[in-house]
C-alpha atoms as a PDB file:
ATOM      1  CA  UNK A   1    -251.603  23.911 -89.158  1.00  0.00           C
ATOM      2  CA  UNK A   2    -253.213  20.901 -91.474  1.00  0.00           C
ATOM      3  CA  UNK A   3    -256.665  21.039 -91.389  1.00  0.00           C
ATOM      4  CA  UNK A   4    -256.667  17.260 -91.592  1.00  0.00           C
ATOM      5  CA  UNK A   5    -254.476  16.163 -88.856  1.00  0.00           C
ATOM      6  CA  UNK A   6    -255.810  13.746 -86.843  1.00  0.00           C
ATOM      7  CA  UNK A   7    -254.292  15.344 -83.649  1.00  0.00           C
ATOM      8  CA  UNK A   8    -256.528  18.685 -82.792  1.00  0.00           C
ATOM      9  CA  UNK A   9    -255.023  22.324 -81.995  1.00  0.00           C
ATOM     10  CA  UNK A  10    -254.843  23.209 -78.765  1.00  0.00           C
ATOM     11  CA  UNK A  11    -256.948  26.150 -79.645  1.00  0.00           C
ATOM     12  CA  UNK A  12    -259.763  23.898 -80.922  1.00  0.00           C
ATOM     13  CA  UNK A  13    -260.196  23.272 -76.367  1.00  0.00           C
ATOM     14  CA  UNK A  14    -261.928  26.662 -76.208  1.00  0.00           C
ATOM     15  CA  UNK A  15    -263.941  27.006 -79.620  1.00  0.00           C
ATOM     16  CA  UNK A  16    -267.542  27.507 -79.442  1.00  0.00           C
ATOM     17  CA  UNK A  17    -270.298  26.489 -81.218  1.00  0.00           C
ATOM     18  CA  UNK A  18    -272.404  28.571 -83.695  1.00  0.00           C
ATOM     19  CA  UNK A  19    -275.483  28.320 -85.964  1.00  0.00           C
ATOM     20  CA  UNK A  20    -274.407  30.845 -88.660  1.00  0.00           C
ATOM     21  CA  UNK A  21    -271.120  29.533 -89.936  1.00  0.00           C
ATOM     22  CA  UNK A  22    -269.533  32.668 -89.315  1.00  0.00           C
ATOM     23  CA  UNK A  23    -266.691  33.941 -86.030  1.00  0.00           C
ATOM     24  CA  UNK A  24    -269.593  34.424 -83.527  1.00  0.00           C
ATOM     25  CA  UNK A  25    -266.961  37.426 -82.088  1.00  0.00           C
ATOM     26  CA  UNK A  26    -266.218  39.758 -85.213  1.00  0.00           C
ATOM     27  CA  UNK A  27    -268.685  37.765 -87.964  1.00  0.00           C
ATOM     28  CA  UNK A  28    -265.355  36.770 -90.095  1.00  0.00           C
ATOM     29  CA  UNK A  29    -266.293  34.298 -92.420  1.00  0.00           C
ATOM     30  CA  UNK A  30    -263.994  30.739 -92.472  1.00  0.00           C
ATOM     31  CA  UNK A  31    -262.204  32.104 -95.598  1.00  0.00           C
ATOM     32  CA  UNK A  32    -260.842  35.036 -92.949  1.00  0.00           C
ATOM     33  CA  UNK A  33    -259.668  32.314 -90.602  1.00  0.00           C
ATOM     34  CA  UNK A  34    -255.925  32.419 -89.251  1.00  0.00           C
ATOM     35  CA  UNK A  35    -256.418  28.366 -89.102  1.00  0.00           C
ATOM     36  CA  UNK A  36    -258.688  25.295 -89.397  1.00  0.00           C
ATOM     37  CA  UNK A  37    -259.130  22.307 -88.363  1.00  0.00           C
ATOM     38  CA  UNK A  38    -261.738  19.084 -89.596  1.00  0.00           C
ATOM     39  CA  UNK A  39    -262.588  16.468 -86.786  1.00  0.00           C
ATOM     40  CA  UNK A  40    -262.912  14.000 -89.330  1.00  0.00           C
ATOM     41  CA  UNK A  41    -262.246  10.837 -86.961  1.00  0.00           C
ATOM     42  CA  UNK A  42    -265.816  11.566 -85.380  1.00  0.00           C
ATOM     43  CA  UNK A  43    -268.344  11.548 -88.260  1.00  0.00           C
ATOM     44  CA  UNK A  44    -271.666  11.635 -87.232  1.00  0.00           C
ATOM     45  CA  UNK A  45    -274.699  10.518 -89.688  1.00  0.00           C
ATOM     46  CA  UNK A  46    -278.004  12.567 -90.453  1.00  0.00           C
ATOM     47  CA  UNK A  47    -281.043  11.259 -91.002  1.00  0.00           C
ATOM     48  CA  UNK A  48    -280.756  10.298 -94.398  1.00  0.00           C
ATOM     49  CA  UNK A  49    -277.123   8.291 -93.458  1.00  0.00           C
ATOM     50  CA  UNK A  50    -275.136  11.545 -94.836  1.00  0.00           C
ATOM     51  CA  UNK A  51    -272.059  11.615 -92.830  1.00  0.00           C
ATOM     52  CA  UNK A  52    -271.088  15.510 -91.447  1.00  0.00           C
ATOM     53  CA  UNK A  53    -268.333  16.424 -89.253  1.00  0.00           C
ATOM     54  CA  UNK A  54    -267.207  19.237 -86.816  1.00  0.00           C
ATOM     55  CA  UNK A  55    -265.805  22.190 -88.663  1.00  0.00           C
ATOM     56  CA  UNK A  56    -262.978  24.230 -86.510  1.00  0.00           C
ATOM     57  CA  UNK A  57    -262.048  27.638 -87.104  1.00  0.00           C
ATOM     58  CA  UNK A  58    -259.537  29.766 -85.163  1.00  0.00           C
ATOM     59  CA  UNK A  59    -260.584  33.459 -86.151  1.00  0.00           C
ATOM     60  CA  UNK A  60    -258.096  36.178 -86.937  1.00  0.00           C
ATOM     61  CA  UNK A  61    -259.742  38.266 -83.648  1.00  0.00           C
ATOM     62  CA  UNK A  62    -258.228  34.988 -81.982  1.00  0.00           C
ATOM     63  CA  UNK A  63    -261.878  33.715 -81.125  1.00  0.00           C
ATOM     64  CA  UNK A  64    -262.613  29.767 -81.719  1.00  0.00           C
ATOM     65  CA  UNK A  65    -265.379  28.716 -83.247  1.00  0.00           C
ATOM     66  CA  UNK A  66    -266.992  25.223 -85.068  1.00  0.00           C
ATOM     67  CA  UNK A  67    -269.951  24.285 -86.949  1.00  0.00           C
ATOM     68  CA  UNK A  68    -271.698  21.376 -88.577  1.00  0.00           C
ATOM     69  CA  UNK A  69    -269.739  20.335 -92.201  1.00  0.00           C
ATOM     70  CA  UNK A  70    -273.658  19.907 -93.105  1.00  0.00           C
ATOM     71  CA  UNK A  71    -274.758  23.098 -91.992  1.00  0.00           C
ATOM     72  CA  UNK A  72    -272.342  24.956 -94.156  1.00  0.00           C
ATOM     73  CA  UNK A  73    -274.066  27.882 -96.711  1.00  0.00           C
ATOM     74  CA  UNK A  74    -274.069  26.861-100.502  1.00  0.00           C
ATOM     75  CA  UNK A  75    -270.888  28.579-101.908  1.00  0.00           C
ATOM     76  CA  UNK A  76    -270.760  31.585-104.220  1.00  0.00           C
ATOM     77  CA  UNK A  77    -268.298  29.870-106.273  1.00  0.00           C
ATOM     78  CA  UNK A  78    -269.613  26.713-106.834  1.00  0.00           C
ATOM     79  CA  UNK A  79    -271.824  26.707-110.166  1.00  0.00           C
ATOM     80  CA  UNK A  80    -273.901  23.955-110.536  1.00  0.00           C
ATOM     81  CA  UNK A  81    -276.221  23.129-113.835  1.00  0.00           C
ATOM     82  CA  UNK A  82    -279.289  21.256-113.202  1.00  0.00           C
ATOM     83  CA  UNK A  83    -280.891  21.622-116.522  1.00  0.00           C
ATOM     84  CA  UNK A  84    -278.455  18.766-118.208  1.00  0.00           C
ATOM     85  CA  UNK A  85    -278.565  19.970-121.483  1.00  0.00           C
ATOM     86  CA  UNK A  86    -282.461  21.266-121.905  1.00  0.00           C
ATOM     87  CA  UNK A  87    -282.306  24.653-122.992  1.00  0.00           C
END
């Protein structure tokens, strides 16, 4: 499954919706997912014009799940420096 294809998975009919960006069934996180899926042709704007989009996740306990693109939890592996050279 492409996780940008602009048809959906079927399974994507059944997924729920949760606030904690996690498999609301077994607490997977996405990275455990068997499959994902963006609903990118639907953007929808925050307050400050940011566009965010429906995040789909079918979970390896077979549960279906989305959440917010904007409401994802700051990665572990991204490393950002905000001190631009002052030491």
């Amino acid at each position: 499954m492409e996780a940008f294809n602009l048809t959906p998975p079927q399974w994507v009919e059944s997924a729920i919706h949760t606030f904690d960006f996690c498999c609301p069934k077994c607490g997977a996180s996405t990275m455990e997912a068997k499959a994902a899926w963006i609903n990118r042709r639907s953007p929808v704007y925050t307050a400050n014009s940011r566009p965010k989009w429906q995040e789909f996740y079918h979970c390896h306990c077979n549960a279906s799940w989305w959440a917010w693109s904007s409401d994802r939890p700051p990665s572990k592996y991204t490393r950002i420096n905000w001190t631009f050279g002052k030491k």
